[in-house]
Every structure is written in structure tokens, then in C-alpha cells.
C-alpha atoms as a PDB file:
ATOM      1  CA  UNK A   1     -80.375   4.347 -30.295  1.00  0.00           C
ATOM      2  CA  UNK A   2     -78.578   5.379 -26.990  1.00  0.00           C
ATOM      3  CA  UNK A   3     -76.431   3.727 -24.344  1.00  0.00           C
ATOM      4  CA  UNK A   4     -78.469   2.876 -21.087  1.00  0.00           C
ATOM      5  CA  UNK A   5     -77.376   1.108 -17.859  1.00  0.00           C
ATOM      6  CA  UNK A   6     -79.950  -0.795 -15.991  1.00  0.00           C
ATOM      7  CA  UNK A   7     -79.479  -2.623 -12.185  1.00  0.00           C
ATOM      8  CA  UNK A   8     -82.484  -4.368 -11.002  1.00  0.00           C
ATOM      9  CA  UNK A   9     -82.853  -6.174  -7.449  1.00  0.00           C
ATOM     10  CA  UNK A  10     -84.693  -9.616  -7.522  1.00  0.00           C
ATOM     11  CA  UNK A  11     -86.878 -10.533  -4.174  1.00  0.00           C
ATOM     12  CA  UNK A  12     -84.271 -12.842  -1.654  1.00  0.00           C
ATOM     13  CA  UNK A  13     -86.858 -15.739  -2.442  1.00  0.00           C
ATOM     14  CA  UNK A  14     -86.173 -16.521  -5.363  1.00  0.00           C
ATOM     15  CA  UNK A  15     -83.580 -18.258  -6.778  1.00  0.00           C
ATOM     16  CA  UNK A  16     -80.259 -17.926  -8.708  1.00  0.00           C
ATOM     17  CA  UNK A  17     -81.969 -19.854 -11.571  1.00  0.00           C
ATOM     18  CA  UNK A  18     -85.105 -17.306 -11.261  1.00  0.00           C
ATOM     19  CA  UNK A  19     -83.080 -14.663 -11.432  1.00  0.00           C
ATOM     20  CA  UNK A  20     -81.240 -15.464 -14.455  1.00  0.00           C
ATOM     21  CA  UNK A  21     -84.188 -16.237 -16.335  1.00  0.00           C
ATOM     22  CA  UNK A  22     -85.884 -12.749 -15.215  1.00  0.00           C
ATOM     23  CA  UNK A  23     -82.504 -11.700 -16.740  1.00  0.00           C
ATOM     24  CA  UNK A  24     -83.006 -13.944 -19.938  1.00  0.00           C
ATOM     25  CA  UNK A  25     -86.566 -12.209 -19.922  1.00  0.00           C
ATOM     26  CA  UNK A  26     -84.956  -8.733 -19.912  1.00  0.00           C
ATOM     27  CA  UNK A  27     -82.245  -9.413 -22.830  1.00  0.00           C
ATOM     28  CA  UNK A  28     -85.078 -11.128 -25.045  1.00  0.00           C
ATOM     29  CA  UNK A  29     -87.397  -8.112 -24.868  1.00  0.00           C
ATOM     30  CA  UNK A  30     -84.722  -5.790 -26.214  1.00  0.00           C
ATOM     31  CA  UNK A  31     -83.094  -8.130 -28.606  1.00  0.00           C
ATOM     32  CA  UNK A  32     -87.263  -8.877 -30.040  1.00  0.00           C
ATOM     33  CA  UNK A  33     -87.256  -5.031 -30.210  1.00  0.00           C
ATOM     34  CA  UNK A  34     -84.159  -4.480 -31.910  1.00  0.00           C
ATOM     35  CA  UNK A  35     -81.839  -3.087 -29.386  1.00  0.00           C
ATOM     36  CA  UNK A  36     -79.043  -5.045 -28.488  1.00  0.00           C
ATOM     37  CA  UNK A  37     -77.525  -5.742 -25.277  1.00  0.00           C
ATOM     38  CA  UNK A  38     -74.062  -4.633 -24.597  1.00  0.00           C
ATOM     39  CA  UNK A  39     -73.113  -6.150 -21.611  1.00  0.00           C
ATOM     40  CA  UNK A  40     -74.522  -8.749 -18.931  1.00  0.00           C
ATOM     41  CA  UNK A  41     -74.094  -9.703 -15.311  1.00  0.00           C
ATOM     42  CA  UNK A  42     -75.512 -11.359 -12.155  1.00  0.00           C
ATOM     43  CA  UNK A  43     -73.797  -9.417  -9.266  1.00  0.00           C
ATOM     44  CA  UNK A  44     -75.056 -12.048  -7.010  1.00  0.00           C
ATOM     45  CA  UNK A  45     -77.063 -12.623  -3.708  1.00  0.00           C
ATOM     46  CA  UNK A  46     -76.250  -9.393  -1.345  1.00  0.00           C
ATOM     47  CA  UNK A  47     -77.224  -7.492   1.242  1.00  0.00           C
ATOM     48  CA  UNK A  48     -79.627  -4.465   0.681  1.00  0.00           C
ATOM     49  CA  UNK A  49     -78.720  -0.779   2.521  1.00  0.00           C
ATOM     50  CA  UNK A  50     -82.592  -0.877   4.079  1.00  0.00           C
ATOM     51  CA  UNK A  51     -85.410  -3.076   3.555  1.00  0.00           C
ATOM     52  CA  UNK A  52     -87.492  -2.983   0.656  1.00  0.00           C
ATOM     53  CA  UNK A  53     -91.270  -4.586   0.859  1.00  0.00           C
ATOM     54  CA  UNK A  54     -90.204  -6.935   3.470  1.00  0.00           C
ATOM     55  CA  UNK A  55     -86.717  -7.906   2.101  1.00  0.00           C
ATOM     56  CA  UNK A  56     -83.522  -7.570   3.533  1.00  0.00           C
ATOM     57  CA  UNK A  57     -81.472  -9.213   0.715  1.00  0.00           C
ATOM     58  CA  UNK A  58     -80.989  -9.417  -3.000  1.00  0.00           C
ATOM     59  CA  UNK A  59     -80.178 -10.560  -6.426  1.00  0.00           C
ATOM     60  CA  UNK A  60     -78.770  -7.981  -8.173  1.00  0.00           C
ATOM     61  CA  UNK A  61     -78.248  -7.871 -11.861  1.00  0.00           C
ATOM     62  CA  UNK A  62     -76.526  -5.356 -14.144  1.00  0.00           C
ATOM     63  CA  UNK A  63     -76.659  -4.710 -18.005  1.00  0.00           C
ATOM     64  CA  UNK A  64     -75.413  -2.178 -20.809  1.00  0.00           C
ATOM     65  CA  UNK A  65     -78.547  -1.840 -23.233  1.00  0.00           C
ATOM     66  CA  UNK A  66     -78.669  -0.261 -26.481  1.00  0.00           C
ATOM     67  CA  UNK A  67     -82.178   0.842 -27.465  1.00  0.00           C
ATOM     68  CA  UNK A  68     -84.366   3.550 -28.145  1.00  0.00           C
ATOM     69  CA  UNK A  69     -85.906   5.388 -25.771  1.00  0.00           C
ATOM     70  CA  UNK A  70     -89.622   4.162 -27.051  1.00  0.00           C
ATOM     71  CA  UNK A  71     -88.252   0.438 -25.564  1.00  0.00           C
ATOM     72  CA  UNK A  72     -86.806   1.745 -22.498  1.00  0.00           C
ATOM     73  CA  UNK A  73     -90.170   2.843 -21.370  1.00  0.00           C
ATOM     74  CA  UNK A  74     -91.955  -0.646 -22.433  1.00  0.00           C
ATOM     75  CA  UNK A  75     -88.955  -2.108 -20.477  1.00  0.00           C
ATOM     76  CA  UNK A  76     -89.837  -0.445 -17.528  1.00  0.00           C
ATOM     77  CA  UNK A  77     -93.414  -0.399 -17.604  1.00  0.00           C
ATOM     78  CA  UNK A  78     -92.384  -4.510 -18.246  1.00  0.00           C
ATOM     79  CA  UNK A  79     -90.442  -4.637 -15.121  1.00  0.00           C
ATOM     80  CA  UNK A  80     -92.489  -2.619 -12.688  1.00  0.00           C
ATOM     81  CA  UNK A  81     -95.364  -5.465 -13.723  1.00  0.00           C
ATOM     82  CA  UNK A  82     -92.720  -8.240 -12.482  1.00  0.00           C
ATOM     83  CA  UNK A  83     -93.347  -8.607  -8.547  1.00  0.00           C
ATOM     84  CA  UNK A  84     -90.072 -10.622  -8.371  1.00  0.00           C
ATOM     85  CA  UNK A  85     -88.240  -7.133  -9.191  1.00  0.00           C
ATOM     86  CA  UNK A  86     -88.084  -5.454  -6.264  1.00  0.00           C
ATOM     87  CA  UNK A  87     -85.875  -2.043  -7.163  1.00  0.00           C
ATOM     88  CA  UNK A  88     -84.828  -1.090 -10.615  1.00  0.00           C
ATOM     89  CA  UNK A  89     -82.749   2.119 -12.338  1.00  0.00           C
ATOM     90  CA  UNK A  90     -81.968   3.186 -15.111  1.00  0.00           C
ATOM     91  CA  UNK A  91     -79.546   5.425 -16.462  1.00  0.00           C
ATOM     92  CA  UNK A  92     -78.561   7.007 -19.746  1.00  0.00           C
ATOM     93  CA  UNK A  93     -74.641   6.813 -20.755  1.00  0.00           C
ATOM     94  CA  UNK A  94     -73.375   9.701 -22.794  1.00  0.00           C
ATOM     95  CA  UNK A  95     -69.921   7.728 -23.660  1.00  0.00           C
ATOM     96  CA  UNK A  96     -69.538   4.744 -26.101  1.00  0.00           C
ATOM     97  CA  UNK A  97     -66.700   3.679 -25.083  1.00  0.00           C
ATOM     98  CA  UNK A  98     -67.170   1.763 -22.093  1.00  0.00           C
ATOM     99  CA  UNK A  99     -65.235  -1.513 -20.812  1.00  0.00           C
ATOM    100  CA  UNK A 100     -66.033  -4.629 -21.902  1.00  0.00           C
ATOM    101  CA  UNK A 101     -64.089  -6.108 -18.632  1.00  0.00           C
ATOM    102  CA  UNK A 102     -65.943  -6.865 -15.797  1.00  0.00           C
ATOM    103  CA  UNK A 103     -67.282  -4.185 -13.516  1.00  0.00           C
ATOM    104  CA  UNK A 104     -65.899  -3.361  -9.994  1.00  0.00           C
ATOM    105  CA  UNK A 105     -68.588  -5.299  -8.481  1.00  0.00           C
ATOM    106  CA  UNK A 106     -68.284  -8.603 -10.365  1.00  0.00           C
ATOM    107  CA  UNK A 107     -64.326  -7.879  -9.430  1.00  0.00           C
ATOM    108  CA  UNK A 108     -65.036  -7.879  -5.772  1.00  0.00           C
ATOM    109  CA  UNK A 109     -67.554 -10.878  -5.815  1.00  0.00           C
ATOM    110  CA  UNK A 110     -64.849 -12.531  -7.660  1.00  0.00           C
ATOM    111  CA  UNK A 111     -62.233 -11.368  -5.048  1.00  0.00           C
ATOM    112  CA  UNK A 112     -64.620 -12.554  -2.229  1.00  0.00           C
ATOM    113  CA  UNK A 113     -64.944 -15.856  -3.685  1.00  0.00           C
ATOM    114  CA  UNK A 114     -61.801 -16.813  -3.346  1.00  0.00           C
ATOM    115  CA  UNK A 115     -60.817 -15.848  -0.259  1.00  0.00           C
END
């Protein structure tokens, strides 16, 4: 089993809720396939760089998977079947060691928040 990161963008129509569960969706597939899921967040509702099919904003979500590479590729055939996933990436992380604290992101949403 390796390390993989994976980010996907939800449409700006749905909801919070929606996205969690498409999140809840993600972390039962791999947990029913044996991987495990190393770390979860919701990055929240933001701004995309350029619009993708028709949409301007996004929820963006972030894990730390560990599966094999055989449920990777069900996982992504999985989510490019999902039409409220707009964008999605994954990426293969050599180190094992990673933080368990919160990523920059959810730091600066957090940051933002308060202000």
C-alpha cells in the first residue's frame, strides 16, 4: 500500500452538506476496500483560478489515502462518474512521515475566519 494525496473540487451548487457526504462517499470506498484514510479536510467554498464547465467557484476537499494502486484507479474511475466533481488530482507521496496538523490551507481559512 502507498501514500496518495487526493484534492477534488465540488460544483459551486451544491452544498456544504453535499460536499461532505461526496467526501463521506470517498472515505467509505477506501475504508470497504481496505485502505485507510490518513487524513481529512473540507478546505471550504473558494474561488477557482479559471472557470471550469460553467463554474467559477468551489468546494474543495483534501485527503491523505493509503491504498493500493488497484483502488486508486476504481477511485478515480468512481469520481470521474460523479458530475458533482468538477476537478480532481491525485498524487503519490514518497514520505511517511507527514503532519498530522492541519495543512496551510485549512490554516489560512482558519486565519480568515477570524478576522
Amino acid at each position: 500500500m502507498s501514500l496518495y494525496e487526493l484534492v477534488f473540487i465540488a460544483r459551486q451548487e451544491v452544498s456544504p452538506v453535499r460536499a461532505k457526504e461526496l467526501a463521506k462517499k470517498v472515505n467509505d470506498f477506501i475504508t470497504s476496500k481496505g485502505g485507510k484514510i490518513q487524513k481529512e479536510e473540507y478546505w471550504g467554498f473558494k474561488n477557482l483560478a479559471y472557470e471550469i464547465k460553467k463554474n467559477r467557484k468551489g468546494h474543495y476537499v483534501f485527503f491523505i489515502l493509503d491504498a493500493s494502486e488497484v483502488v486508486i484507479h476504481e477511485l478515480r474511475s468512481q469520481i470521474k462518474l460523479t458530475q458533482d466533481i468538477i476537478r480532481h488530482l491525485f498524487i503519490k507521496i514518497k514520505e511517511k512521515d507527514f503532519d498530522k496538523k492541519p495543512t496551510k490551507m485549512l490554516e489560512e481559512n482558519e486565519d480568515r475566519d477570524k478576522q
